[in-house]
Structures are given as C-alpha cells and as structure tokens.
Protein backbone atom coordinates (compact mmCIF):
# COMPACT_ATOMS: atom_id res chain seq x y z
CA UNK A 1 -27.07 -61.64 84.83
CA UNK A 2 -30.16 -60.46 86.55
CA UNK A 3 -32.82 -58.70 84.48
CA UNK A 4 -34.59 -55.48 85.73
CA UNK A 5 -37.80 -54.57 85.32
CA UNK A 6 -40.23 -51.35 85.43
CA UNK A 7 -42.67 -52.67 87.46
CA UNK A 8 -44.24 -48.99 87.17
CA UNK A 9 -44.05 -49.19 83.74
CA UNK A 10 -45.50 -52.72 83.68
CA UNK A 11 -48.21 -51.97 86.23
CA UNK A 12 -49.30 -49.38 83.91
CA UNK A 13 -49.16 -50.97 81.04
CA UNK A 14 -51.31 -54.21 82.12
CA UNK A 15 -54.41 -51.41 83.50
CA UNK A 16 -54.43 -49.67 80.60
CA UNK A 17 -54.60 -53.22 77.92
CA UNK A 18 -55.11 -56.30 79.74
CA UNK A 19 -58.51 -58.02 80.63
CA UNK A 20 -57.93 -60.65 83.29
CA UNK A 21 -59.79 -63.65 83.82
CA UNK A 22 -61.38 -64.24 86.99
CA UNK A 23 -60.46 -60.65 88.43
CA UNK A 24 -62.50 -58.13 89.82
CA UNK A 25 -61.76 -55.67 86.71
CA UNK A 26 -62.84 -52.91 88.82
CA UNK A 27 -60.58 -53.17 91.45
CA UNK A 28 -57.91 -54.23 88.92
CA UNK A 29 -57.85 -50.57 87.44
CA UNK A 30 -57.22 -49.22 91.35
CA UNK A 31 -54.28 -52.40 92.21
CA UNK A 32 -52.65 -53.08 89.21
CA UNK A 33 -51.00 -56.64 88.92
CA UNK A 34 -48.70 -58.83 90.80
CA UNK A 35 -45.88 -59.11 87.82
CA UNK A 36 -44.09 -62.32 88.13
CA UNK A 37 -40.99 -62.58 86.31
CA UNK A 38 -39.34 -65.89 87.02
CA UNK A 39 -39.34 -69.07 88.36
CA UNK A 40 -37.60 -72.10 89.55
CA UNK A 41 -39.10 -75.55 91.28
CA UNK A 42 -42.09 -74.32 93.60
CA UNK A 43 -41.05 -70.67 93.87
CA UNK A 44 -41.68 -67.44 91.43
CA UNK A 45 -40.32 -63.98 91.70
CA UNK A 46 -41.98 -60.65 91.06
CA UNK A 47 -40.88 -58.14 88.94
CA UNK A 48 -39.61 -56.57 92.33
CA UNK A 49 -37.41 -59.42 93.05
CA UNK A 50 -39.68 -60.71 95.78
CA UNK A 51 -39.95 -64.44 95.97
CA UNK A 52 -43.20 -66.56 96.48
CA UNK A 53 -44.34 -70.40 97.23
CA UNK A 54 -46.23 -71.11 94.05
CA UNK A 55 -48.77 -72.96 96.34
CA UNK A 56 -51.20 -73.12 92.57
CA UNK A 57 -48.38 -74.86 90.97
CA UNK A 58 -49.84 -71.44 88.03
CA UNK A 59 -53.56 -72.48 87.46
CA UNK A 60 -52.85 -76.30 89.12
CA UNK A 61 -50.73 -77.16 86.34
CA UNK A 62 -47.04 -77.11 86.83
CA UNK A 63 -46.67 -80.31 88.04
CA UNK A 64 -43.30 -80.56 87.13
CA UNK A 65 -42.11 -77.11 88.41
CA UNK A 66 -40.68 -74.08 87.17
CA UNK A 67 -37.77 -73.27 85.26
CA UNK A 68 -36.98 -76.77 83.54
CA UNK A 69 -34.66 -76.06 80.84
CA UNK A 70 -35.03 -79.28 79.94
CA UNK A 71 -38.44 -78.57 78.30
CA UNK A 72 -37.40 -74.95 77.04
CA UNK A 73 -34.20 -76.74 74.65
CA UNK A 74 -36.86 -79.64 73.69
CA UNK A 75 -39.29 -76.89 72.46
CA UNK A 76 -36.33 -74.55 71.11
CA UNK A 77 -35.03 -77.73 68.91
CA UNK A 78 -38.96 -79.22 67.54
CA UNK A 79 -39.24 -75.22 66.24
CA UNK A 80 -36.47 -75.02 64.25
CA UNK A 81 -36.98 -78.82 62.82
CA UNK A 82 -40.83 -78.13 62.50
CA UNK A 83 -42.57 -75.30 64.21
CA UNK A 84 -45.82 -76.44 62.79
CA UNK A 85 -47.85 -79.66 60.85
CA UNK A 86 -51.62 -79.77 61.09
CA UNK A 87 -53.00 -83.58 61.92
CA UNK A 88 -55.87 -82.78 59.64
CA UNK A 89 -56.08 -84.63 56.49
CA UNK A 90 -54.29 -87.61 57.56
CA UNK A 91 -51.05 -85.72 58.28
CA UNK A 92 -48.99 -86.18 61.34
CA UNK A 93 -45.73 -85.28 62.92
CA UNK A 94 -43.40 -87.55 65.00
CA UNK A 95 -44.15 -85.56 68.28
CA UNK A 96 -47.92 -86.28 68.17
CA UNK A 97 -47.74 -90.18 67.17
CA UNK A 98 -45.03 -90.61 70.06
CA UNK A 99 -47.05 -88.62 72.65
CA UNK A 100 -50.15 -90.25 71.69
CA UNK A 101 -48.16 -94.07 71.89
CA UNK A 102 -47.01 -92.96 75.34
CA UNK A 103 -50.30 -91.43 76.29
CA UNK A 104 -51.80 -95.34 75.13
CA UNK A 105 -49.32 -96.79 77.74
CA UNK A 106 -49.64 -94.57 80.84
CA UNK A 107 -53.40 -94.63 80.86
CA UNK A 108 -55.69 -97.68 82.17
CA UNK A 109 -58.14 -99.80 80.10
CA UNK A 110 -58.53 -99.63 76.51
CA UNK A 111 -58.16 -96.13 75.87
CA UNK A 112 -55.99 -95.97 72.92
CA UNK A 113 -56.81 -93.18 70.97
CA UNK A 114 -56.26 -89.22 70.85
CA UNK A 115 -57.08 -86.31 69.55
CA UNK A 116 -55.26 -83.75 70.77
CA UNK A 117 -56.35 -79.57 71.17
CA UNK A 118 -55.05 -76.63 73.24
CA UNK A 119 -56.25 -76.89 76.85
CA UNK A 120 -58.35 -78.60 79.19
CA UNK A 121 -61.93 -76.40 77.75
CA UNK A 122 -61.16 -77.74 73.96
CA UNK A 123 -61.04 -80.96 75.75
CA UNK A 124 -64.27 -81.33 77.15
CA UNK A 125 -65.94 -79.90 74.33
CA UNK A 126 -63.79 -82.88 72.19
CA UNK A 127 -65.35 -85.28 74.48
CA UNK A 128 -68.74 -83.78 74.65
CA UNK A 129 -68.99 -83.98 70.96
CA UNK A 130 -67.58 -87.49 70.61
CA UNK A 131 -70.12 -88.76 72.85
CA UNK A 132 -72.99 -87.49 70.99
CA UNK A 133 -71.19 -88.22 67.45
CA UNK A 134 -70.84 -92.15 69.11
CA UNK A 135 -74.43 -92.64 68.88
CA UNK A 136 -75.39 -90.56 66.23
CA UNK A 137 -73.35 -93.19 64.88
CA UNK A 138 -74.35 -96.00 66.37
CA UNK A 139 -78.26 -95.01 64.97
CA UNK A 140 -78.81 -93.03 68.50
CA UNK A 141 -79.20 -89.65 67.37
CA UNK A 142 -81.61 -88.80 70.42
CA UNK A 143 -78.99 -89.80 72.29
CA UNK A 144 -77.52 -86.19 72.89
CA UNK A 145 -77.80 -85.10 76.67
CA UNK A 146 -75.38 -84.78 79.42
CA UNK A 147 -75.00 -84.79 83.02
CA UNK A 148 -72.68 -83.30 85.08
CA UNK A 149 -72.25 -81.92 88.60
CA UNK A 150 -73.51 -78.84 90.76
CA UNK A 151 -69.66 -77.35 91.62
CA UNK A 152 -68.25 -78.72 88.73
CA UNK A 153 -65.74 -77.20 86.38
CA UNK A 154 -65.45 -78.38 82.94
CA UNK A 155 -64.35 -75.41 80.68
CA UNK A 156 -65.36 -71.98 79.57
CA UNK A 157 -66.06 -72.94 75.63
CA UNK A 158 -70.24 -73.01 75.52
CA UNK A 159 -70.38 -76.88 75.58
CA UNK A 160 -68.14 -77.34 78.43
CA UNK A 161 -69.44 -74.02 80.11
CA UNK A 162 -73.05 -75.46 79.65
CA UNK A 163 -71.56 -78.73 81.78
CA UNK A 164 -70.03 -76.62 84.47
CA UNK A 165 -72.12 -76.61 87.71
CA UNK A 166 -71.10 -73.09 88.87
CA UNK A 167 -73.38 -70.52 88.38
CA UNK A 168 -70.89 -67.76 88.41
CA UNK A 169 -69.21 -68.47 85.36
CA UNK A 170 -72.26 -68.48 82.97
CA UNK A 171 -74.93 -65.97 84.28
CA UNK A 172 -74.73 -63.21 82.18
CA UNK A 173 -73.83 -64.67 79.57
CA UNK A 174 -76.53 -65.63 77.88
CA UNK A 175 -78.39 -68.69 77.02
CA UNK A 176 -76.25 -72.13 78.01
CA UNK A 177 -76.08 -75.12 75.14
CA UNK A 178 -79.39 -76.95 76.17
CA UNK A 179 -79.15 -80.67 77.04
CA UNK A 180 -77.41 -80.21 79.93
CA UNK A 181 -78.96 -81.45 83.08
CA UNK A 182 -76.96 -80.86 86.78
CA UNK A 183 -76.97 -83.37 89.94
CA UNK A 184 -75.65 -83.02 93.70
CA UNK A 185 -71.84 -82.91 94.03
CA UNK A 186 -70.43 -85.77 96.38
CA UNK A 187 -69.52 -82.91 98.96
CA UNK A 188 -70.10 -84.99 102.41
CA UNK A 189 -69.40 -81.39 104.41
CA UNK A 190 -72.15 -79.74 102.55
CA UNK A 191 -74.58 -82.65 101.67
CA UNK A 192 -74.20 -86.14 103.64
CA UNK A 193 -74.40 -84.11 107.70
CA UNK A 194 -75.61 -87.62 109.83
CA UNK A 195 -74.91 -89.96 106.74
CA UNK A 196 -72.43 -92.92 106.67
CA UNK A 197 -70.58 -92.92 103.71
CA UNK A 198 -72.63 -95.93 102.60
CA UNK A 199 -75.70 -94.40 102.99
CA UNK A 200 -74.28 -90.95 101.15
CA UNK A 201 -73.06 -92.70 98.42
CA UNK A 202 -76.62 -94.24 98.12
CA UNK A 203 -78.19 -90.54 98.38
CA UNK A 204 -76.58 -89.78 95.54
CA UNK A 205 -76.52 -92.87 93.33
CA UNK A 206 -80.88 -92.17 94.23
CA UNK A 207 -80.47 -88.76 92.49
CA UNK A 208 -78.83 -90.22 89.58
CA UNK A 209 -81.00 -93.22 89.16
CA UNK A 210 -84.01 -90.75 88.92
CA UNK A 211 -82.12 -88.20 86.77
CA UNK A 212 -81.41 -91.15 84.25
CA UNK A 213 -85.90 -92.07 84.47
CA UNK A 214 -86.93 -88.44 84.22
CA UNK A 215 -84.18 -87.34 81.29
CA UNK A 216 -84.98 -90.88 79.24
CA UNK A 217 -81.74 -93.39 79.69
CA UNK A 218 -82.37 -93.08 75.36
CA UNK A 219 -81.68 -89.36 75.40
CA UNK A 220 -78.42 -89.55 77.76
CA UNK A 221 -75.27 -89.43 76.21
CA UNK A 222 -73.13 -89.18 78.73
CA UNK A 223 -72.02 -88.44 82.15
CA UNK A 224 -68.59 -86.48 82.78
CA UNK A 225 -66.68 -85.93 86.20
CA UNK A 226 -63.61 -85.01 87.26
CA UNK A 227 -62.82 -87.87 89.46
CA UNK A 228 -61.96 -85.30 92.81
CA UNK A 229 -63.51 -81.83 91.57
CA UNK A 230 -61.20 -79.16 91.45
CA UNK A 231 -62.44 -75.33 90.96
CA UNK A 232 -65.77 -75.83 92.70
CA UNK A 233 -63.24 -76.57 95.85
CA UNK A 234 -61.22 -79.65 95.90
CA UNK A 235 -64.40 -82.21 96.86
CA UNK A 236 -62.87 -85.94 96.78
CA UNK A 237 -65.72 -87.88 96.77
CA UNK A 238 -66.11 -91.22 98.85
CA UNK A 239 -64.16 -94.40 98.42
CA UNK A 240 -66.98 -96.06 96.70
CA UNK A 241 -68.30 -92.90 94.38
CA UNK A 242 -67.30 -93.33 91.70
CA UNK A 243 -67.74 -97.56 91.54
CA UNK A 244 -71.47 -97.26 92.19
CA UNK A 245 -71.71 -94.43 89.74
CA UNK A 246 -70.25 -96.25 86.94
CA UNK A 247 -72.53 -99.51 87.47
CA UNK A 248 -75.82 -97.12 87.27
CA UNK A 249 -74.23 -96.02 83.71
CA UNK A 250 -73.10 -99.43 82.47
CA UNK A 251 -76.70 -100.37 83.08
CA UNK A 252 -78.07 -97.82 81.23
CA UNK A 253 -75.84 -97.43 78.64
CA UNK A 254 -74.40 -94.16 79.01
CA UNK A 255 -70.52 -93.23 78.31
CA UNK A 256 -67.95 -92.16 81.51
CA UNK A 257 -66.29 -89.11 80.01
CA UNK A 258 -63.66 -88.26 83.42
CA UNK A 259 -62.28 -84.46 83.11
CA UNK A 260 -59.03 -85.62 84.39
CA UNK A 261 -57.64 -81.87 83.26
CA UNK A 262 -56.72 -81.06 86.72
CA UNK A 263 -56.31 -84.63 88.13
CA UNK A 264 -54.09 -86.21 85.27
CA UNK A 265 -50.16 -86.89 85.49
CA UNK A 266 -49.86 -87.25 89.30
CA UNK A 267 -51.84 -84.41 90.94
CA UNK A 268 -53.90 -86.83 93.41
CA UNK A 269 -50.86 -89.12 94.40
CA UNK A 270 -51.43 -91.70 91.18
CA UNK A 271 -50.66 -90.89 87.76
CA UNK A 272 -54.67 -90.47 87.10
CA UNK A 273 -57.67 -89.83 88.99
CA UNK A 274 -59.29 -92.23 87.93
CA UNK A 275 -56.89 -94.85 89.80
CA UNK A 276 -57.71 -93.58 92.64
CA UNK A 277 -61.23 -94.66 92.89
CA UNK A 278 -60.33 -97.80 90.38
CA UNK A 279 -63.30 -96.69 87.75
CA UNK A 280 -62.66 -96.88 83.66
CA UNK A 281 -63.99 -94.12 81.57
CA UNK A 282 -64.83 -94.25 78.26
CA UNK A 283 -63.76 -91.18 77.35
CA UNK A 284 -61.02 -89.30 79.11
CA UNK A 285 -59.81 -85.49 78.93
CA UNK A 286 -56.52 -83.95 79.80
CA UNK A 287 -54.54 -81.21 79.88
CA UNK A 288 -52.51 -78.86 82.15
CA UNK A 289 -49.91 -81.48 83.65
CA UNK A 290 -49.48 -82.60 80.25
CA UNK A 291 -47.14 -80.10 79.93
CA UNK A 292 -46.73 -78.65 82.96
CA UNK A 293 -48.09 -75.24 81.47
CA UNK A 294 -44.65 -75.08 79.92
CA UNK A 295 -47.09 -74.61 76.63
CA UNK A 296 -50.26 -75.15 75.68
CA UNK A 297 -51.83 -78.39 75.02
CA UNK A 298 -54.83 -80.65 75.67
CA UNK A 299 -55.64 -84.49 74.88
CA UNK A 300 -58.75 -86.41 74.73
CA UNK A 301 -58.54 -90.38 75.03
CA UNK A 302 -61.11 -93.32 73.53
CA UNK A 303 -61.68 -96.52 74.08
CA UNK A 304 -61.13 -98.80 71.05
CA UNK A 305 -64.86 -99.64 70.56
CA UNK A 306 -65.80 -95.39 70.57
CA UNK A 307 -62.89 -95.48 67.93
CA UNK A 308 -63.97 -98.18 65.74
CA UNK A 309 -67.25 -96.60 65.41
CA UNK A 310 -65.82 -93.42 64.37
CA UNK A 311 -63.48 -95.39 62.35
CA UNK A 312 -66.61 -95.78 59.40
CA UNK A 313 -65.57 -96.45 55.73
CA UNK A 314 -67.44 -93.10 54.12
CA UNK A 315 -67.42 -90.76 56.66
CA UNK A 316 -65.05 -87.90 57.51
CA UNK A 317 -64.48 -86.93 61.21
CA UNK A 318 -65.07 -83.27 60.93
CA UNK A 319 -64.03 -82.36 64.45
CA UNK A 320 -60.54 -80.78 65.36
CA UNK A 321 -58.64 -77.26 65.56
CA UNK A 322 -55.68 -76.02 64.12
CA UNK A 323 -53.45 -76.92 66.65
CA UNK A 324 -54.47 -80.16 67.16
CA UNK A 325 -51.15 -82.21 67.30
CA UNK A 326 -48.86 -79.08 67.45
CA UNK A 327 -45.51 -80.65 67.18
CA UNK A 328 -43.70 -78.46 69.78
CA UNK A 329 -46.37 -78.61 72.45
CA UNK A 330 -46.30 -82.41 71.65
CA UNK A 331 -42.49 -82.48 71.82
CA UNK A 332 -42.42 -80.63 75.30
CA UNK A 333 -45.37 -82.82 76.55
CA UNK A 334 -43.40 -86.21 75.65
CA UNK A 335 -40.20 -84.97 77.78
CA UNK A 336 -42.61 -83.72 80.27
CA UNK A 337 -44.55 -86.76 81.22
CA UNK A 338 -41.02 -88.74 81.61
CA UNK A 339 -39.92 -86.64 83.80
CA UNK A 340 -42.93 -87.66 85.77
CA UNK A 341 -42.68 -90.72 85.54
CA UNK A 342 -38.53 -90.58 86.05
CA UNK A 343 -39.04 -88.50 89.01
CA UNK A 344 -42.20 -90.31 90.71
CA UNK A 345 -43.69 -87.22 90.82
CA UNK A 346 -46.95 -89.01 91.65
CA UNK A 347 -45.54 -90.73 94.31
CA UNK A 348 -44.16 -87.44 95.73
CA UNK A 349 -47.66 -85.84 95.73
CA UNK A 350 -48.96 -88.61 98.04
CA UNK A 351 -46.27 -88.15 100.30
CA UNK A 352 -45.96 -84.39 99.99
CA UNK A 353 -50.26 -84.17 100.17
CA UNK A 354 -50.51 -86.25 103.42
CA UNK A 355 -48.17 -83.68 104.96
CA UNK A 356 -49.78 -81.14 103.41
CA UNK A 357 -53.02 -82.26 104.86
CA UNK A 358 -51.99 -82.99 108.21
CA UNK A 359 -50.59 -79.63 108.62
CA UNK A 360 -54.17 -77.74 107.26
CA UNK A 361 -56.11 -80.16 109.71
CA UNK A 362 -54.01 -78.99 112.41
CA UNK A 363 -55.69 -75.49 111.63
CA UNK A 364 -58.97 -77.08 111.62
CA UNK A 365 -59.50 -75.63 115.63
CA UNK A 366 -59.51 -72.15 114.37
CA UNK A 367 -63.35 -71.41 114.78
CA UNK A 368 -63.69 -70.21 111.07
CA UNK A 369 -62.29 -73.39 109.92
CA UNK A 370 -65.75 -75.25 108.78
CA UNK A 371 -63.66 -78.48 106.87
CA UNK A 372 -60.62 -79.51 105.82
CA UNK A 373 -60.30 -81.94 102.52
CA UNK A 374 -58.17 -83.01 100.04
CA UNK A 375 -56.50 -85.81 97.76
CA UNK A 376 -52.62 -85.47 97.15
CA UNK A 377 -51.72 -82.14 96.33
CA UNK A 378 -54.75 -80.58 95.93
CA UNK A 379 -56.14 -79.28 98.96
CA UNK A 380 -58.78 -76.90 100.63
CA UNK A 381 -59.54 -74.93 104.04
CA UNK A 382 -63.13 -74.02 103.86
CA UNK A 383 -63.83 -71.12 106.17
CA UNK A 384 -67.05 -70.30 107.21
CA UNK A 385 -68.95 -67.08 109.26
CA UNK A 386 -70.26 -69.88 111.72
CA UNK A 387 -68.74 -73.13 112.27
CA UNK A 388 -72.15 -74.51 113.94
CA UNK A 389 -74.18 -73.69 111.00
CA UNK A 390 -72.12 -73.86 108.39
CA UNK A 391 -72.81 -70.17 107.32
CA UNK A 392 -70.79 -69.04 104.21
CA UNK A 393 -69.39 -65.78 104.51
CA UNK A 394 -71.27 -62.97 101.62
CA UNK A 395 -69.35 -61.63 99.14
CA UNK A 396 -69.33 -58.32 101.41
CA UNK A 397 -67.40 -59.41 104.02
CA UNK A 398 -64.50 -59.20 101.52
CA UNK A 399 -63.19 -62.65 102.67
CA UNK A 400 -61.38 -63.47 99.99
CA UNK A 401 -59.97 -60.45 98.87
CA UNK A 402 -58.21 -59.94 102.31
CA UNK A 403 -56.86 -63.42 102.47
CA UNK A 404 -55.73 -63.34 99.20
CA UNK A 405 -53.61 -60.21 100.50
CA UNK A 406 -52.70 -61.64 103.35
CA UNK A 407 -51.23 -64.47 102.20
CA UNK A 408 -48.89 -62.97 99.31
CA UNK A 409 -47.55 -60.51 101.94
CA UNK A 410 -46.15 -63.60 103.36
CA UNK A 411 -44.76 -65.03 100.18
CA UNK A 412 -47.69 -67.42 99.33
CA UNK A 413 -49.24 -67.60 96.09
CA UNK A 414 -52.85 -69.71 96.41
CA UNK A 415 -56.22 -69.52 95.69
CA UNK A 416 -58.64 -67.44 97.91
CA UNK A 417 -61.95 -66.46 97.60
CA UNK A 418 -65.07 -66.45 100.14
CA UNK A 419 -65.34 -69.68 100.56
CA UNK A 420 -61.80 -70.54 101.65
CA UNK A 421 -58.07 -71.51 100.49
CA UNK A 422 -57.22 -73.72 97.63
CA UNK A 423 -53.80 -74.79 97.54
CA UNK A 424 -52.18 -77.24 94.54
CA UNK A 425 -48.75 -76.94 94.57
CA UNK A 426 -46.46 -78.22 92.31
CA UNK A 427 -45.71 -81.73 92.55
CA UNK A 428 -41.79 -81.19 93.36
CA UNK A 429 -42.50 -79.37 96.21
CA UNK A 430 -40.50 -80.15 99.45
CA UNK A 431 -41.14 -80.97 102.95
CA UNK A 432 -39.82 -77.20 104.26
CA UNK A 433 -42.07 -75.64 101.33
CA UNK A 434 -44.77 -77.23 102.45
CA UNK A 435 -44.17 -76.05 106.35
CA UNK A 436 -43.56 -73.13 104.96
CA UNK A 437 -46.86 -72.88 103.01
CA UNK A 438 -49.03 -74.63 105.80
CA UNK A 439 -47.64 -71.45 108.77
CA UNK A 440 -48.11 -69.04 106.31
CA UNK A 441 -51.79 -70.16 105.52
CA UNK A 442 -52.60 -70.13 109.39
CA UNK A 443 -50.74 -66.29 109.86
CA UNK A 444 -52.81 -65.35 107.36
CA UNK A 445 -56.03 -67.23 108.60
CA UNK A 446 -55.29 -65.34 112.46
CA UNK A 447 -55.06 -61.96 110.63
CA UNK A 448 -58.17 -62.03 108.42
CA UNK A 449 -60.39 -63.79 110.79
CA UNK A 450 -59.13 -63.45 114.54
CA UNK A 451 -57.22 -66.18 116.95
C-alpha cells in the first residue's frame, strides 16, 4: 500500500517550524520544501510521487543506497535487545567492540583504536582534541596548533569550524577557536595555471615548509586533510600530494589527522582515501558511509603509539559524548560496512566514477564549463562567467539557484551553487543512472547558461 501525503499541509508546516541548514531562509519562507518521502537504490520520491536520481547519495553519504531493509530489521532487533549502553566508565556493548574489531581490519597501518561519536563534526573535534591531549601528554603542552586547508570542510562544532577553510560558514559567527592557521588547497585549476604537477606539488610543499618555520614546528600539533576535499568542491589533489606532505610532517613531528568523513567506505573507488594516494595518518575520522546515513554515527581511529600514550596508569580520558558507542547505530554500521565490502561497492565507484567522469568531460566544450574533476564518485563541473579568465560568477547572477531548479525539474537531485555542480551519488548506482544523471546535468547546463 502506497502512503499519501499533504504536501500542502507539509509545505506549511516545514515554513512555519523548520530552520534549514545551508538554505537561503528567506527564500525558504516564499518556496517551501522539496518533501521527499521514500527511497530505494539511487532514486527518492517526493511527497507528490515524483521520482528523482539521488545524484548526493543525501549529504554524500548513502553509499549503500536507499531503502535497505536489511539495515532497518538490524536496527529494529539491537532496540529491543538494547536500545542504549553508554561506553563511558569502562562499559561497552557487543555492537561497538565488533564494529570497532572490524573497523581495526578494514583500515591500513596501525590504527587500532576508536572512539566513536555522532557524525563526521564530533569527529574532527575527537581528533583535534586527541592531537593536542597526545602531547600534552607526551610533556608538549605548547604543542596545540593546527593546520588545515583554504576550501576545506571539517565540521560545524567550533574546533572543527575553526579548521574549515571556507569563509562562509564562520563569518558571523563570532570569534573562531584560535590556533588555527590555513594554507593553499591543492586546486591545480585555481592555483598551479603553467605548473607541472611536480613543480605544483613543490609550490605547495614551499607554503607548508614555511608555515611549519613561522608557526614554530614545537607549537604544531597537527595537520588534518581530507585526502580529495569534498564541500569546498571535489579538489583531488596530485598523485604525489599527499606523499610529499606527509614527509614534511614526519620531519617535523607533527600528527596526519585525514577527515576521511566523506572519503571513507568506498566513495573514491578504494575503501579509504587515504589508499588512494598510499599515505598513513595518524589519526583518522569517519562518518557518513559508516552507515550509509541509515543513522547517525561517527568514528575516530589511532594508531597504537597515540593510544598507548593515552593509555597512562592515573589518568582518566575525559573526552566522549553520550552516544559514543550507541549500540544500534553500531549494529546498523557493522551490517552496513559488509555489505560494502560483500557488494564491492568500492570497486563499483571506480567503475561507475570513470563513466561518470567521462560523460561530465564530454560537457567540458560548453563555454561556461571552466574544469571538470573528480575521484570515483565524487565529482564536479565548475562553471565560470568567462572561461578565459576564469571569472566566477557573483552571487547575483543567481547561478546556483537556477541550476539547482533546473536540474530537479528533470529528476536530478545534486548540489548547485555559483560555483558549479557537485554530484556524489550513491555507490550502487548503475550505468543508465548515471547516463541519465550526466544528460540531465548538460539540459540543465544549456538552459541556465545558453548552448
């Protein structure tokens, strides 16, 4: 049986009491939300019974698709054994050991240990805090600051918000956590014009050498990445990134925290970022595909020497939330990341993404097209007001806005905004999908911005 739905009612409903993240709020009150009711592999209905590509996979997270009952009876079954179990105090559940074994398994190096939270922002601020707690520790307690990336997204709790490199989601709101210090992104469009990808990749590991002799190597904590950044528009960064970035920080003695929240469990074609570029972190933070945004639920990973140093005889380790551990989101995450695994779901988004890829660079002629990049499923179409100069378009063209439009009317849920089209699918996407994804993206591309 179908359900029904007042989408009037609904529409209503959500202007009058819900405050949407990311959203124009103004224009909210005058448009009212797209309600989506349902959804099965790579597509999602509306409330109106209209059906859409999920070409997000939600907020790049459901890796493993919609409507997996699968993971609804695992969860249904862990709540009415144990709904609930805090991991402070020395307490555990089953769930949480067994996620944290597999998690031990799946990812590379010694990285052994986990704390778990709720999402990808409790994650980074987890790892943010263990870095600075690892010297502290180790009789380093000057050894507190952190650098991170122009365009990078790391969270929206104060720590991780401090670490993100876009301006737009911490002006106006007051102060950042100081400590924080920002280098160039490894964006070869915007930053390496005339450069081989040698000399780029020296560019940058230049900036970060005199970052590390103005900041004080002693002061430096860490360093955190996502290994191909996501929100500040899918950047991969060159073969040889993130090797020569790592050496700097061995040699100065500063931890690799990798935000692998949007790159973890298959997203870039391997089952972690990280593999990509063959670089071990010290630290490592995950979330969305842990679940596949079936619920919520976040990991951080350390190496066994970070551990043993936390590991001291008279000390307490006062960090953690209430839901660290939750047995049902651990449950659901466990049967989630085997059907990853089962399915080759990694293997799938390296097929699928080269596909995907091809068929966006055969829309790279449009003369608004300024670059097309990507790594797996994760993908963007930068679009520019001039191709020659590389001109953004300003927030009053309205760019966004009327590509975001465009694109539902055809069915397509991805991400628009003024600087061009994200697109992350989920990872069980098909071969039609994806043609059906790519035309719809170039319809939509003609309409907005001309032939």
């Amino acid at each position: 049986m179908t359900a029904t739905w007042d989408t009037a009612r609904l529409v209503e409903q959500d202007i009058a009491h819900m405050l949407h993240p990311v959203t124009n709020l103004h224009r909210h009150r005058q448009s009212g939300p797209l309600v989506i009711v349902r959804g099965e592999g790579s597509t999602v209905w509306d409330s109106d019974g209209k059906a859409y590509i999920d070409g997000f996979a939600g907020l790049w997270n459901v890796n493993v698709g919609h409507g997996r009952r699968e993971l609804a009876e695992v969860a249904r079954e862990q709540m009415a054994r144990l709904a609930f179990q805090p991991t402070f105090f020395g307490l555990a559940t089953p769930p949480a050991i067994e996620l944290a074994t597999k998690l031990a398994a799946m990812i590379p190096g010694p990285i052994n240990h986990f704390q778990f939270t709720s999402g990808g922002a409790e994650s980074n601020e987890t790892a943010l805090k263990i870095a600075r707690y690892y010297w502290a520790l180790g009789g380093q307690p000057d050894k507190v600051k952190i650098i991170s990336r122009k365009m990078a997204y790391h969270g929206i709790a104060m720590g991780a918000l401090a670490a993100t490199g876009l301006p737009a989601y911490w002006q106006d709101f007051g102060p950042l956590t100081p400590g924080f210090v920002h280098i160039n992104a490894p964006h070869a469009y915007r930053l390496g014009e005339g450069l081989s990808e040698a000399e780029f990749v020296s560019k940058l590991v230049e900036e970060l050498e005199a970052t590390i002799a103005r900041e004080g190597a002693d002061q430096i904590a860490a360093f955190i990445g996502e290994p191909v950044q996501g929100a500040g528009g899918v950047v991969p960064p060159p073969q040889s990134y993130w090797a020569a970035v790592s050496e700097v920080l061995k040699r100065h003695d500063i931890l690799l925290i990798a935000d692998e929240v949007i790159t973890g469990f298959g997203r870039t074609g391997t089952m972690f970022g990280v593999q990509q570029y063959d670089v071990q972190p010290d630290i490592v933070s995950l979330a969305k595909g842990i679940t596949s945004g079936y619920i919520p639920l976040g990991a951080v990973g350390v190496t066994d020497a970070i551990n043993d140093r936390l590991s001291e005889p008279d000390r307490l380790f006062m960090h953690g939330f209430t839901y660290s551990g939750h047995p049902v989101a651990c449950a659901v995450g466990l049967r989630n990341v085997a059907i990853v695994e089962d399915e080759e779901l990694p293997a799938n988004a390296a097929i699928r993404g080269e596909q995907l890829l091809a068929g966006l660079h055969d829309l790279g002629n449009h003369p608004n097209v300024g670059n097309v990049r990507g790594k797996g499923l994760m993908a963007i179409i930068e679009v520019v007001a001039d191709r020659g100069t590389k001109e953004a378009f300003v927030a009053a063209d309205g760019v966004g806005a009327k590509l975001q439009a465009a694109t539902r009317a055809r069915g397509l849920i991805v991400r628009c905004n003024d600087t061009g089209i994200a697109i992350s699918p989920p990872l069980v996407i098909t071969e039609r999908e994806v043609d059906t994804l790519v035309n719809g993206i170039g319809e939509a591309l003609r309409e907005v911005l001309g032939a």
